[in-house]
N, C-alpha and C. Protein backbone atom coordinates (compact mmCIF):
# COMPACT_ATOMS: atom_id res chain seq x y z
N UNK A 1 28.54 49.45 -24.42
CA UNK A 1 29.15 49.64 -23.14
C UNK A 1 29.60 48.29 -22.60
N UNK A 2 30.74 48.42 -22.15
CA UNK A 2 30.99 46.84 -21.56
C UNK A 2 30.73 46.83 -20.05
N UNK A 3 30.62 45.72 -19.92
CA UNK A 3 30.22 44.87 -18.51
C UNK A 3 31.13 44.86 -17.30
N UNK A 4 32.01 45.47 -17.89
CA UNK A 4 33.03 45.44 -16.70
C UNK A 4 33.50 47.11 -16.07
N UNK A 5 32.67 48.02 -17.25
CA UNK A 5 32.43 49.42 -16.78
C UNK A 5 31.39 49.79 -15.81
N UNK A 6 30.11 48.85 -15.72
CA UNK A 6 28.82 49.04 -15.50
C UNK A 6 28.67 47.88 -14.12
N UNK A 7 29.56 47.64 -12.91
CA UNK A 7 29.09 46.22 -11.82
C UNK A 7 27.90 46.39 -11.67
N UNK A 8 27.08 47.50 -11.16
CA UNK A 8 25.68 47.75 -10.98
C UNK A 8 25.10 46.82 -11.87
N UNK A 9 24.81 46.97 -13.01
CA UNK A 9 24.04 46.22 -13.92
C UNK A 9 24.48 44.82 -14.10
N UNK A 10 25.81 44.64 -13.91
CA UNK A 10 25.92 43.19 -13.85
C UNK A 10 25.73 42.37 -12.20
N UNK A 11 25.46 42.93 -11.05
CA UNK A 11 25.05 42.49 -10.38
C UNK A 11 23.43 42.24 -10.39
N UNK A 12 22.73 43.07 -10.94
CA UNK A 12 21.35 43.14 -11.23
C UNK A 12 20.98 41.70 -11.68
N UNK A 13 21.91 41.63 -13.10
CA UNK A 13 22.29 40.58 -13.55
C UNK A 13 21.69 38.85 -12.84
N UNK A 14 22.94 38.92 -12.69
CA UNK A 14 23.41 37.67 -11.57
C UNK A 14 21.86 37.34 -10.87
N UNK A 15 21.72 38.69 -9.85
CA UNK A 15 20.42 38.37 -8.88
C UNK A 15 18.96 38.09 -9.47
N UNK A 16 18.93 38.94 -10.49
CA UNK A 16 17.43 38.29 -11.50
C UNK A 16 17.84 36.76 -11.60
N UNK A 17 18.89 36.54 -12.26
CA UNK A 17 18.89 34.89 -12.48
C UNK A 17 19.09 34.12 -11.26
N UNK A 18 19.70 34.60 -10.50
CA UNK A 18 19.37 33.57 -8.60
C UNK A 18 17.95 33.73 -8.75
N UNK A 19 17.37 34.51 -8.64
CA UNK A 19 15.46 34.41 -8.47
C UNK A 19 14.71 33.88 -9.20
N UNK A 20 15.13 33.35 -10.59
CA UNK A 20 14.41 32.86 -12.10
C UNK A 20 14.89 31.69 -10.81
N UNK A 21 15.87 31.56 -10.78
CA UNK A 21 16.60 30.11 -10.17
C UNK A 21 15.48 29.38 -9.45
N UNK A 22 15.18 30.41 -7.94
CA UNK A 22 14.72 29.92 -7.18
C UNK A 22 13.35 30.17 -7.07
N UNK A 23 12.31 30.39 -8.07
CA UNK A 23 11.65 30.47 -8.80
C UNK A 23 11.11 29.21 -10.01
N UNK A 24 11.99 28.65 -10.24
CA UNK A 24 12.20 27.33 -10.85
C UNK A 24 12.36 26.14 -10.01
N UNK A 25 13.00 26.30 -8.57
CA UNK A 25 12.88 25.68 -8.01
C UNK A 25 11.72 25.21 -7.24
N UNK A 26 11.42 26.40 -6.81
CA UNK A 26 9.88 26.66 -5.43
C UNK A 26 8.81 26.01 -6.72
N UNK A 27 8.68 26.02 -7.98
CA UNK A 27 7.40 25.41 -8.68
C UNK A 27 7.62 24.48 -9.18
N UNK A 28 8.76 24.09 -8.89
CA UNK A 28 9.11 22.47 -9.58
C UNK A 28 8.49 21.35 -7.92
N UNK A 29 9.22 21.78 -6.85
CA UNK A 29 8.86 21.56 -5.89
C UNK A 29 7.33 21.05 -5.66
N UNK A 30 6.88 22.32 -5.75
CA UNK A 30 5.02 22.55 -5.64
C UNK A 30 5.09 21.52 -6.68
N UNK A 31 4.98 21.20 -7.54
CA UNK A 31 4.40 20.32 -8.57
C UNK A 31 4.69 18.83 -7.86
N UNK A 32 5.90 18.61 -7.71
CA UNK A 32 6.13 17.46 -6.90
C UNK A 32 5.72 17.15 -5.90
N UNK A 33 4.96 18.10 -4.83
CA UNK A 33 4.28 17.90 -3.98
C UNK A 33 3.03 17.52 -4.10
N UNK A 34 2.35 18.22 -4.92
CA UNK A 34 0.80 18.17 -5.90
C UNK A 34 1.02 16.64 -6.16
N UNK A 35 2.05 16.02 -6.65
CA UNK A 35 1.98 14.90 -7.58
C UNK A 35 2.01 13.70 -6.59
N UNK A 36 3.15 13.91 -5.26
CA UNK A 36 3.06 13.20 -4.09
C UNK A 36 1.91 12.95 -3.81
N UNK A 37 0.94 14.10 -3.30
CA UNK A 37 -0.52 14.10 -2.35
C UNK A 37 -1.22 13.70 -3.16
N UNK A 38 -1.37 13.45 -4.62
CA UNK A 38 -2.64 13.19 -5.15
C UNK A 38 -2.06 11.54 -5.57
N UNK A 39 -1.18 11.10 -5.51
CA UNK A 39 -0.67 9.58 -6.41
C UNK A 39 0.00 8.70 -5.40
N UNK A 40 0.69 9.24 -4.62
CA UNK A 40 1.60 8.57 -3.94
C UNK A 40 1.32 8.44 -2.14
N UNK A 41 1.40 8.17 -1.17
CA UNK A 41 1.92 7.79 -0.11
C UNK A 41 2.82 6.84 0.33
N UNK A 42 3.66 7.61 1.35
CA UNK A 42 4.66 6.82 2.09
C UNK A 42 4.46 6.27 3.94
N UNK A 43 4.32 5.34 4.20
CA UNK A 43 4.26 4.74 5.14
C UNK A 43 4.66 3.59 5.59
N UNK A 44 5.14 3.41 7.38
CA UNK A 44 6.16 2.49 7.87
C UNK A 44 5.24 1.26 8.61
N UNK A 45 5.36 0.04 8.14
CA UNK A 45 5.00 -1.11 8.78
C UNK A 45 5.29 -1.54 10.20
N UNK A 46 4.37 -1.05 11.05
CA UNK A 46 4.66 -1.41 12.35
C UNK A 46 4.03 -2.30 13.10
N UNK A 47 3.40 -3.53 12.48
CA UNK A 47 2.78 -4.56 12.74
C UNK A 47 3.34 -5.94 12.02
N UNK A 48 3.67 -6.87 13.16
CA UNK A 48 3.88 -8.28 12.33
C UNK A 48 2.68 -9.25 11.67
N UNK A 49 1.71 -8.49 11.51
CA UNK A 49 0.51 -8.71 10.68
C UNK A 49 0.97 -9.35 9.05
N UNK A 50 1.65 -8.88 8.46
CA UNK A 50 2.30 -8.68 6.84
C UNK A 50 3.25 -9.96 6.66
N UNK A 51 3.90 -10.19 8.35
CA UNK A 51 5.45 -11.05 7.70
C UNK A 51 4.83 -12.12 7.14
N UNK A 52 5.87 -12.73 6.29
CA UNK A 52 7.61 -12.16 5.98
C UNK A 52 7.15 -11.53 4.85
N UNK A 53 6.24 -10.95 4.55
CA UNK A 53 6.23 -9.94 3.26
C UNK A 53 6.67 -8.55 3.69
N UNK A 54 6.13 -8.23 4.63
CA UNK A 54 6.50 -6.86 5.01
C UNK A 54 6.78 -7.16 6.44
N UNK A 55 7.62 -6.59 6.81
CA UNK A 55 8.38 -6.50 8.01
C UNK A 55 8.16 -5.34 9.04
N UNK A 56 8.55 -5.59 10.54
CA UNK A 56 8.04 -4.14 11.28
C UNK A 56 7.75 -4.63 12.42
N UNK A 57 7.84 -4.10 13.46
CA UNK A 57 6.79 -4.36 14.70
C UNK A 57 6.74 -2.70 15.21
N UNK A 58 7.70 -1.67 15.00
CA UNK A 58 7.63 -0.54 15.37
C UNK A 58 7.95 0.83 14.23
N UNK A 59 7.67 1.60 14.73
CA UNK A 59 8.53 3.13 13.56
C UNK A 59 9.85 2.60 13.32
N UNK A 60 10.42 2.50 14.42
CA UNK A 60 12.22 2.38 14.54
C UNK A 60 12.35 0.89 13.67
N UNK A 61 12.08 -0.06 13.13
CA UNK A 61 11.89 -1.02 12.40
C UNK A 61 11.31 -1.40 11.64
N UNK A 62 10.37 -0.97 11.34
CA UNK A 62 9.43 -1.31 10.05
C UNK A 62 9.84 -0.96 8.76
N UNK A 63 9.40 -1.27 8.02
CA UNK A 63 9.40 -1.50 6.30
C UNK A 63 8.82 0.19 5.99
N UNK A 64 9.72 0.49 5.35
CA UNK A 64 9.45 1.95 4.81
C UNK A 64 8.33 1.72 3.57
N UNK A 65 7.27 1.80 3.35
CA UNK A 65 6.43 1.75 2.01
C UNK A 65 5.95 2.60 1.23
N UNK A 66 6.02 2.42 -0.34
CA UNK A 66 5.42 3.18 -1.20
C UNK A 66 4.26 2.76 -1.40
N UNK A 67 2.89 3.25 -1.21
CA UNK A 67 2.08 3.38 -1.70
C UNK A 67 1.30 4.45 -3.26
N UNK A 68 1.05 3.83 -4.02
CA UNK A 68 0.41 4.32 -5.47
C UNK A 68 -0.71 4.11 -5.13
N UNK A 69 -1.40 5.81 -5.30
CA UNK A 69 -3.05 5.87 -5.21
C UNK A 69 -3.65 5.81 -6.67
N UNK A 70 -3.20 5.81 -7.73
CA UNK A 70 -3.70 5.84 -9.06
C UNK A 70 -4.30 4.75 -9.66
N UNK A 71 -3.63 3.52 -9.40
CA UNK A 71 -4.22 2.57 -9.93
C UNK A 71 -5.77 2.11 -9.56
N UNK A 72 -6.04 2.41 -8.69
CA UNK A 72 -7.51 2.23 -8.05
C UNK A 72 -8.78 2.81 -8.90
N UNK A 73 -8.33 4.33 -9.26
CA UNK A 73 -8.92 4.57 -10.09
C UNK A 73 -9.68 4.33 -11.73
N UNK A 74 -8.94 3.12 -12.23
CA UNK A 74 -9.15 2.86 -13.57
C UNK A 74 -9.22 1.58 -13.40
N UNK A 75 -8.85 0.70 -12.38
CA UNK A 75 -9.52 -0.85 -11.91
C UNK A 75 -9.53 -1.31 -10.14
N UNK A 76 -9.95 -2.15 -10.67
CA UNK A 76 -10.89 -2.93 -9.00
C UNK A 76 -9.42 -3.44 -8.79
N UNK A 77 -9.15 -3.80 -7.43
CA UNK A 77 -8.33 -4.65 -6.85
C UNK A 77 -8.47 -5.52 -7.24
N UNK A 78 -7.10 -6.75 -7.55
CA UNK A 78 -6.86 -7.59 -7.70
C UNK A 78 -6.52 -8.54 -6.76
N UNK A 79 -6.82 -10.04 -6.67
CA UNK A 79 -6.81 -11.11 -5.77
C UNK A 79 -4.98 -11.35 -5.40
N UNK A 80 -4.71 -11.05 -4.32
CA UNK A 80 -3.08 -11.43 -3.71
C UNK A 80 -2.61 -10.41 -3.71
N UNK A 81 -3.48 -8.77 -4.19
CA UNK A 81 -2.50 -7.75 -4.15
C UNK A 81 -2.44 -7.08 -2.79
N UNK A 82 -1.60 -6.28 -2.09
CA UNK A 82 -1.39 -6.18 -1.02
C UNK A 82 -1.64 -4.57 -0.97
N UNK A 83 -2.60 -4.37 -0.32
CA UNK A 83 -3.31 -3.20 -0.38
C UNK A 83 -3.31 -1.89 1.37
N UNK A 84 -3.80 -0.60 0.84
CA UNK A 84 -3.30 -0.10 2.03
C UNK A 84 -5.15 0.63 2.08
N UNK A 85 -5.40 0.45 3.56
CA UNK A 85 -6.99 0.43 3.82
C UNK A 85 -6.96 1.34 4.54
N UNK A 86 -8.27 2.08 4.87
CA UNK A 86 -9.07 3.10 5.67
C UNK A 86 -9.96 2.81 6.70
N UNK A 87 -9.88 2.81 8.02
CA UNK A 87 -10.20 2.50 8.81
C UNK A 87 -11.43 3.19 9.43
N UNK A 88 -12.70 2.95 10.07
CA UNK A 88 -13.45 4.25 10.33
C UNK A 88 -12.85 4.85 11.92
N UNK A 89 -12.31 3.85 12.64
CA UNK A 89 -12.20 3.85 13.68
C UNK A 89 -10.20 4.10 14.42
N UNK A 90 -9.76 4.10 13.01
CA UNK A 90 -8.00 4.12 13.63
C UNK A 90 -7.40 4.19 12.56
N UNK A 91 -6.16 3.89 12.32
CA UNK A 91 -5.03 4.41 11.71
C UNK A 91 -5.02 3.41 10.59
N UNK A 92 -4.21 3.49 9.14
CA UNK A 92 -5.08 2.87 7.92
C UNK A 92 -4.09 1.40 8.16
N UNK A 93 -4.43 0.58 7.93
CA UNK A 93 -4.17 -0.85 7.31
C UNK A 93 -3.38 -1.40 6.56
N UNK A 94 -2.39 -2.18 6.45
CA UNK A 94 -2.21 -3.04 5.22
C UNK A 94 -2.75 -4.32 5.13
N UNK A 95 -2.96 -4.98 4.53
CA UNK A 95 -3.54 -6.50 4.32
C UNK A 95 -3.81 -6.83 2.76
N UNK A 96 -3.76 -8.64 2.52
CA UNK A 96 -3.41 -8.79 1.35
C UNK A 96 -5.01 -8.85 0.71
N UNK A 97 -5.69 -8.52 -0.35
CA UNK A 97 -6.91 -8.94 -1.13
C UNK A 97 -6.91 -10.31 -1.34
N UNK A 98 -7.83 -11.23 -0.80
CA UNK A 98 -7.93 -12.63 -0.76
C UNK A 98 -9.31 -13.06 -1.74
N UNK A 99 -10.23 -11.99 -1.42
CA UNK A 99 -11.84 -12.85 -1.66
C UNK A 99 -12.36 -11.29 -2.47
N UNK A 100 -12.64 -11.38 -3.81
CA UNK A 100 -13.35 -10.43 -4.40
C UNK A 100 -14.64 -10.20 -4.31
N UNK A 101 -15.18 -8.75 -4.59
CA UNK A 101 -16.83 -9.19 -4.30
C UNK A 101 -17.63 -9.94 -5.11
N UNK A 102 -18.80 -10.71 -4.56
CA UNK A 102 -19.84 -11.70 -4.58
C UNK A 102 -18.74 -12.77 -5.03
N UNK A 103 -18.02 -12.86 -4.26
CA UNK A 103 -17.32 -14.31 -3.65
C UNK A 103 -17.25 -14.87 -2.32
N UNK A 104 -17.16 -16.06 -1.94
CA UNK A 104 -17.64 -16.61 -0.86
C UNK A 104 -15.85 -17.13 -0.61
N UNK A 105 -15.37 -16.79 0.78
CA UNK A 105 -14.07 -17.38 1.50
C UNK A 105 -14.60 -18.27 2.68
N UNK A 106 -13.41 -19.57 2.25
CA UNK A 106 -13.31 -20.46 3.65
C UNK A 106 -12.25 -21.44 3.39
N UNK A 107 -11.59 -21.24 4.81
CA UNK A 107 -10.25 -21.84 5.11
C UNK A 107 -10.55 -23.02 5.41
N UNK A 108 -9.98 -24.24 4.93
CA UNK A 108 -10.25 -25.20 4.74
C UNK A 108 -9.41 -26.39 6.03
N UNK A 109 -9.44 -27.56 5.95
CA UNK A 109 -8.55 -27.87 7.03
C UNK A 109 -7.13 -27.69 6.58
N UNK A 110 -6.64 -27.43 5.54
CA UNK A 110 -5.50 -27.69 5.05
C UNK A 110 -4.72 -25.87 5.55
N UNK A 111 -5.79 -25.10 5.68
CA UNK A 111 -5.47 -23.91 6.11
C UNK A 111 -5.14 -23.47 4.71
N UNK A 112 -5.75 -23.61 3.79
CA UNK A 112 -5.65 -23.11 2.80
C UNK A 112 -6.92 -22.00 2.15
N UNK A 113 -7.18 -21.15 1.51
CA UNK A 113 -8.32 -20.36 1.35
C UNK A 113 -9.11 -21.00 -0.10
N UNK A 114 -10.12 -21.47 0.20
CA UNK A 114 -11.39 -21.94 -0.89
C UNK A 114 -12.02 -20.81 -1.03
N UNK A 115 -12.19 -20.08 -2.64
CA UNK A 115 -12.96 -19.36 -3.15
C UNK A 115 -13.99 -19.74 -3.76
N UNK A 116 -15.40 -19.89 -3.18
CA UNK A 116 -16.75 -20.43 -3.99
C UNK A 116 -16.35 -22.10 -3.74
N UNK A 117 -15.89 -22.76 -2.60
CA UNK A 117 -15.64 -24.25 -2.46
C UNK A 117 -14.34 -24.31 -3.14
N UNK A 118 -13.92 -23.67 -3.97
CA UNK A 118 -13.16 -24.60 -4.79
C UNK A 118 -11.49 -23.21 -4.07
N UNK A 119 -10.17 -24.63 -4.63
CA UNK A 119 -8.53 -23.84 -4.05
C UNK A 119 -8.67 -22.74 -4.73
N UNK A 120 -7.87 -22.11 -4.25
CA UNK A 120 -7.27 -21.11 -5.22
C UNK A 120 -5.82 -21.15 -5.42
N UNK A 121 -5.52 -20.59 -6.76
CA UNK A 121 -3.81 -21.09 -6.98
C UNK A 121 -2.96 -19.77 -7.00
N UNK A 122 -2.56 -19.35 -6.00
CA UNK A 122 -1.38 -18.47 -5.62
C UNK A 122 -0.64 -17.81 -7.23
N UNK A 123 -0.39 -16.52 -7.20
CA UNK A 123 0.77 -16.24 -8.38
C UNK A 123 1.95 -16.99 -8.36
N UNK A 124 2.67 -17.20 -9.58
CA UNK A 124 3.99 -17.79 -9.57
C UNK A 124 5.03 -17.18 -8.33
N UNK A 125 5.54 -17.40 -7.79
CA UNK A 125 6.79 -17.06 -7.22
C UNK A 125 6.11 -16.18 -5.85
N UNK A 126 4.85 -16.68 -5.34
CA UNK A 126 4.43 -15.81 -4.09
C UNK A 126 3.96 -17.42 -3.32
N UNK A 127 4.49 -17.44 -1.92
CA UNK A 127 4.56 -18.84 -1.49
C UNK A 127 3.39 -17.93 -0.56
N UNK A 128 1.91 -18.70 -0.92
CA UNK A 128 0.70 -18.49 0.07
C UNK A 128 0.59 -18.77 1.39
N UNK A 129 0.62 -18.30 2.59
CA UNK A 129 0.74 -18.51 3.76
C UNK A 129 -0.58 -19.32 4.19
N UNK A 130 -0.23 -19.88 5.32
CA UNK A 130 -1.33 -20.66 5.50
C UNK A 130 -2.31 -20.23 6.81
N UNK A 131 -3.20 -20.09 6.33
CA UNK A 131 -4.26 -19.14 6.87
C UNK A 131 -4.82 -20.03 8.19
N UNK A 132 -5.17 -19.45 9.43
CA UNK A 132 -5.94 -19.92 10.70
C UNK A 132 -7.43 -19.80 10.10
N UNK A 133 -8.10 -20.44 10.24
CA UNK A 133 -9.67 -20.41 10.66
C UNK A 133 -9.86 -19.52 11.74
N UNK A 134 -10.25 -18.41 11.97
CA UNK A 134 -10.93 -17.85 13.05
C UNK A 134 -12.13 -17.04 12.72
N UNK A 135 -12.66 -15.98 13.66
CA UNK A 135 -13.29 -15.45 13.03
C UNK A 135 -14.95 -15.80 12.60
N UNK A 136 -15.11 -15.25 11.58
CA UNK A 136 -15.95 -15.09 10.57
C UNK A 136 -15.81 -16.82 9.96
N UNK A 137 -15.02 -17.36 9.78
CA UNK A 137 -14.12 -18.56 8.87
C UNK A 137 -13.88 -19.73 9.83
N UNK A 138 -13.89 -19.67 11.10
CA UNK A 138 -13.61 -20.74 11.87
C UNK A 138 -14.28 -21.75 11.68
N UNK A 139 -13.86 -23.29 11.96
CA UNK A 139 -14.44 -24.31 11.69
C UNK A 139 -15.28 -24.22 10.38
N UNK A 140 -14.60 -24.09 9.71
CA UNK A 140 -14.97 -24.55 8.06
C UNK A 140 -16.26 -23.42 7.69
N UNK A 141 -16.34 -22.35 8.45
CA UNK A 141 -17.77 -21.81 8.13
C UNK A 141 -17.23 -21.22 6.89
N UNK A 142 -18.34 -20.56 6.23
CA UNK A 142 -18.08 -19.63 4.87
C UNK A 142 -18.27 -17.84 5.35
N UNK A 143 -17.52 -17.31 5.02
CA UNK A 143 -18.26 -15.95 4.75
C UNK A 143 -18.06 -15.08 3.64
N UNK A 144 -19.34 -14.54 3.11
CA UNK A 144 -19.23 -14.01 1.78
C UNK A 144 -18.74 -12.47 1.86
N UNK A 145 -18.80 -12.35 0.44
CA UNK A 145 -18.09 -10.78 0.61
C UNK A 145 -18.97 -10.06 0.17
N UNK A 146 -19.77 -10.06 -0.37
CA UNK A 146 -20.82 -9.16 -0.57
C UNK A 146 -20.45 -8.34 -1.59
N UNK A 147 -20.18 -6.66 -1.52
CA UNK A 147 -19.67 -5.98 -2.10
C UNK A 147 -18.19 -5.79 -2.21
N UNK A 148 -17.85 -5.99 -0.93
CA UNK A 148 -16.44 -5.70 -0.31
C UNK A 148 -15.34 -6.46 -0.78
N UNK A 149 -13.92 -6.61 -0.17
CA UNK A 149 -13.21 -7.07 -0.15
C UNK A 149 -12.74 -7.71 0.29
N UNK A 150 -12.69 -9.02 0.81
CA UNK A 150 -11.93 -9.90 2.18
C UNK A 150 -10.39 -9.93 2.27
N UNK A 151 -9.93 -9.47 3.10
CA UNK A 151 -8.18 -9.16 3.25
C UNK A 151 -7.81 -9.69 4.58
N UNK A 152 -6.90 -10.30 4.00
CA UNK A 152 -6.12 -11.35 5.52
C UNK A 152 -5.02 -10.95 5.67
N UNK A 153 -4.00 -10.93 6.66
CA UNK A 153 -2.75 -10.24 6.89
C UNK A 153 -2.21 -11.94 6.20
N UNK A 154 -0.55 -11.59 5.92
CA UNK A 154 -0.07 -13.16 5.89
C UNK A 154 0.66 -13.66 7.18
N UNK A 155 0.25 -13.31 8.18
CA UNK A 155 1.01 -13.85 9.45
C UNK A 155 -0.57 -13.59 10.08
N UNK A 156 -1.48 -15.19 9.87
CA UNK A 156 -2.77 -14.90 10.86
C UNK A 156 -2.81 -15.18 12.15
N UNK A 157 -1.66 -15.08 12.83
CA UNK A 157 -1.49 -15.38 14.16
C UNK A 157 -1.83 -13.76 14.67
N UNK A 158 -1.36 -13.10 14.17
CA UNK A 158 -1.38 -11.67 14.62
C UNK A 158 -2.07 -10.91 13.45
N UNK A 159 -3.01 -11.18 13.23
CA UNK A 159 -3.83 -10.08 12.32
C UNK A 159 -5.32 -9.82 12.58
N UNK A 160 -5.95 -8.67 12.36
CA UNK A 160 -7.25 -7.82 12.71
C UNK A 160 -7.07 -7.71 11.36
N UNK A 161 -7.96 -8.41 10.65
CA UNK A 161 -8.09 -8.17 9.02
C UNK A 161 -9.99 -8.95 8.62
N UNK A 162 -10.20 -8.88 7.60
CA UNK A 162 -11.77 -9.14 7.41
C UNK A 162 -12.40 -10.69 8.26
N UNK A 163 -11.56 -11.24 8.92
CA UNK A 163 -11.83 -12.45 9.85
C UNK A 163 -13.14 -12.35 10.80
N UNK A 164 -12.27 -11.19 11.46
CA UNK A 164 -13.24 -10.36 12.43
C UNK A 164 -13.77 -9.05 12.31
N UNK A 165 -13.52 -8.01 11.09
CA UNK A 165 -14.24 -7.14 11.20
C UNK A 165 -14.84 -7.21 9.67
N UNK A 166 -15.26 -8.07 8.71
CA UNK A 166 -16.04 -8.32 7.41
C UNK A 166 -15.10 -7.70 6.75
N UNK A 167 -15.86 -7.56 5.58
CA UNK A 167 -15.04 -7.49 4.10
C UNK A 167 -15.19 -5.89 4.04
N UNK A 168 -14.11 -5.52 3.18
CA UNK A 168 -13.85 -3.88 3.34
C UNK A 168 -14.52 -3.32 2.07
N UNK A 169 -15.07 -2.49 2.10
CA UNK A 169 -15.92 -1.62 1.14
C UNK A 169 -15.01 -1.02 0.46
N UNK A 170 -14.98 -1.52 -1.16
CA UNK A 170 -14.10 -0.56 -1.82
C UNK A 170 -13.71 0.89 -1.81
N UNK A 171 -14.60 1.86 -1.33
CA UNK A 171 -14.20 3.23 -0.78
C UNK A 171 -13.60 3.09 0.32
N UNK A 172 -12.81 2.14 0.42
CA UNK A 172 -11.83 2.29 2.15
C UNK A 172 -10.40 1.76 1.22
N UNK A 173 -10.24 1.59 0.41
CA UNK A 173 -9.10 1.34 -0.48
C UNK A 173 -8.06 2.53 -0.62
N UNK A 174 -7.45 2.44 -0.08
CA UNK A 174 -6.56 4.18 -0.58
C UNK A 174 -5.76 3.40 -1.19
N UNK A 175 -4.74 3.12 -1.91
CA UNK A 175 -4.20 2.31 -2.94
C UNK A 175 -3.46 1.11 -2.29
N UNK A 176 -2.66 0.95 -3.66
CA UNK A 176 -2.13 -0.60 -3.69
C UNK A 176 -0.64 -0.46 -3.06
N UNK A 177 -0.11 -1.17 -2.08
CA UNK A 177 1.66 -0.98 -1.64
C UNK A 177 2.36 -1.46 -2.53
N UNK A 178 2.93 -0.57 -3.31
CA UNK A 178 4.01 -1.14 -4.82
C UNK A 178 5.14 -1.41 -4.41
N UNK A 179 6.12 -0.61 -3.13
CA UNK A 179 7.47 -0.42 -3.33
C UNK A 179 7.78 -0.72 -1.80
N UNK A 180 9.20 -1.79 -1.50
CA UNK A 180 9.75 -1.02 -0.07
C UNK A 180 11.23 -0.50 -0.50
N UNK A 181 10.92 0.90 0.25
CA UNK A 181 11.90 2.09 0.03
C UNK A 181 13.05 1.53 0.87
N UNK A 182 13.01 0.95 2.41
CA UNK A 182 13.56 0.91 3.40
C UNK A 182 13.53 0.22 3.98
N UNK A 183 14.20 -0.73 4.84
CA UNK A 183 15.33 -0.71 4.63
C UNK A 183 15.93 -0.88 3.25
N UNK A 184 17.31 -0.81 2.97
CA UNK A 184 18.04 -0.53 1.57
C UNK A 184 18.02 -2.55 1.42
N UNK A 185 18.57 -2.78 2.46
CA UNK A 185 18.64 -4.61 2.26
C UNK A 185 16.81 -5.40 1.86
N UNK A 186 16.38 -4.55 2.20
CA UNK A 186 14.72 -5.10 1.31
C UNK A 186 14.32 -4.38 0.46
N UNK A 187 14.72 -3.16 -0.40
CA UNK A 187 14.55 -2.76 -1.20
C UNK A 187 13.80 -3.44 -2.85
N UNK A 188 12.10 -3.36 -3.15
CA UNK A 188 12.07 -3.90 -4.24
C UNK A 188 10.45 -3.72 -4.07
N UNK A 189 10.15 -4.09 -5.18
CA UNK A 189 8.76 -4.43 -5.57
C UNK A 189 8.20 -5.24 -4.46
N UNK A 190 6.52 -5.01 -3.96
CA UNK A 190 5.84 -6.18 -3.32
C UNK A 190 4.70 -6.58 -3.73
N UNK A 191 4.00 -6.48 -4.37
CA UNK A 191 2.93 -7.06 -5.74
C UNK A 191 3.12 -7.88 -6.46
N UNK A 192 2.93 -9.47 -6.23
CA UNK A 192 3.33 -9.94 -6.85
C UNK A 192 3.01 -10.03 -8.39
């Protein structure tokens, strides 16, 4: 019988495959969502805590960010990586990993950060900001990290980072900030 005797059946047609369609769509979706919530977050820098690494003072200006929750899982944070934190008391954090645990931080006069007394030497091509003494760290004191993590914003004029509230307990780690999405003119990797 041909197809052009029978529209009934070839409309049948058509509409099964719109629904395979959208059917293919709605679980491709779901999967991408699954894959978002369990690996990924996106969030906007609205603190000059970060500059000039990350940019922001509001929603309407800030640095659009990718955050990757995966890597946390299969290793410890790394020293200079720029990490996104959990707060018990407010909204989550960015700040850079400075002082690993059972390491001892102190800003020196040079405003530079001494790990265990001795410098530490910055990654290639990441120009280390120069850190205030306050805090925990003021006037040459030491403070250790214990278990935790010590994280300093890189603009310490304006940062609430382990100075004044100690070193962050690795279960407050929600992952590492890999990407800025946004603006398009800062678009790139931020890890060094």
């Amino acid at each position: 019988m041909n197809e052009r005797e029978n529209p009934p059946r070839l409309a049948w047609r058509v509409c099964r495959w719109l629904l395979r369609q959208c059917e293919n769509c709605l679980a491709l979706s779901g999967l991408l969502s699954i894959i978002y919530f369990l690996c990924f977050d996106v969030s906007v820098m609205t603190s000059p805590s970060m500059s000039p690494t990350l940019q922001g003072t509001s929603w309407r200006n800030g640095d659009w960010l990718l955050t990757e929750k995966i890597t946390y899982r299969f290793r410890r944070p790394a020293r200079w990586e720029i990490v996104r934190i959990r707060r018990d008391e407010g909204p989550m954090i960015i700040k850079r990993v400075v002082g690993l645990p059972g390491e001892s931080i102190r800003i020196g006069n040079d405003r530079n950060v001494l790990i265990d007394g001795r410098p530490v030497k910055p990654p290639a091509g990441f120009d280390c900001p120069k850190y205030i003494s306050q805090g925990t760290v003021r006037n040459g004191q030491t403070a250790a990290c214990g278990e935790g993590y010590f994280v300093l914003g890189d603009d310490t004029d304006d940062s609430d980072d382990s100075r004044f509230s100690g070193p962050v307990p690795p279960e407050k780690s929600v992952g590492r900030v890999w990407l800025i999405l946004a603006p398009r003119s800062r678009f790139g990797f931020v890890n060094p």
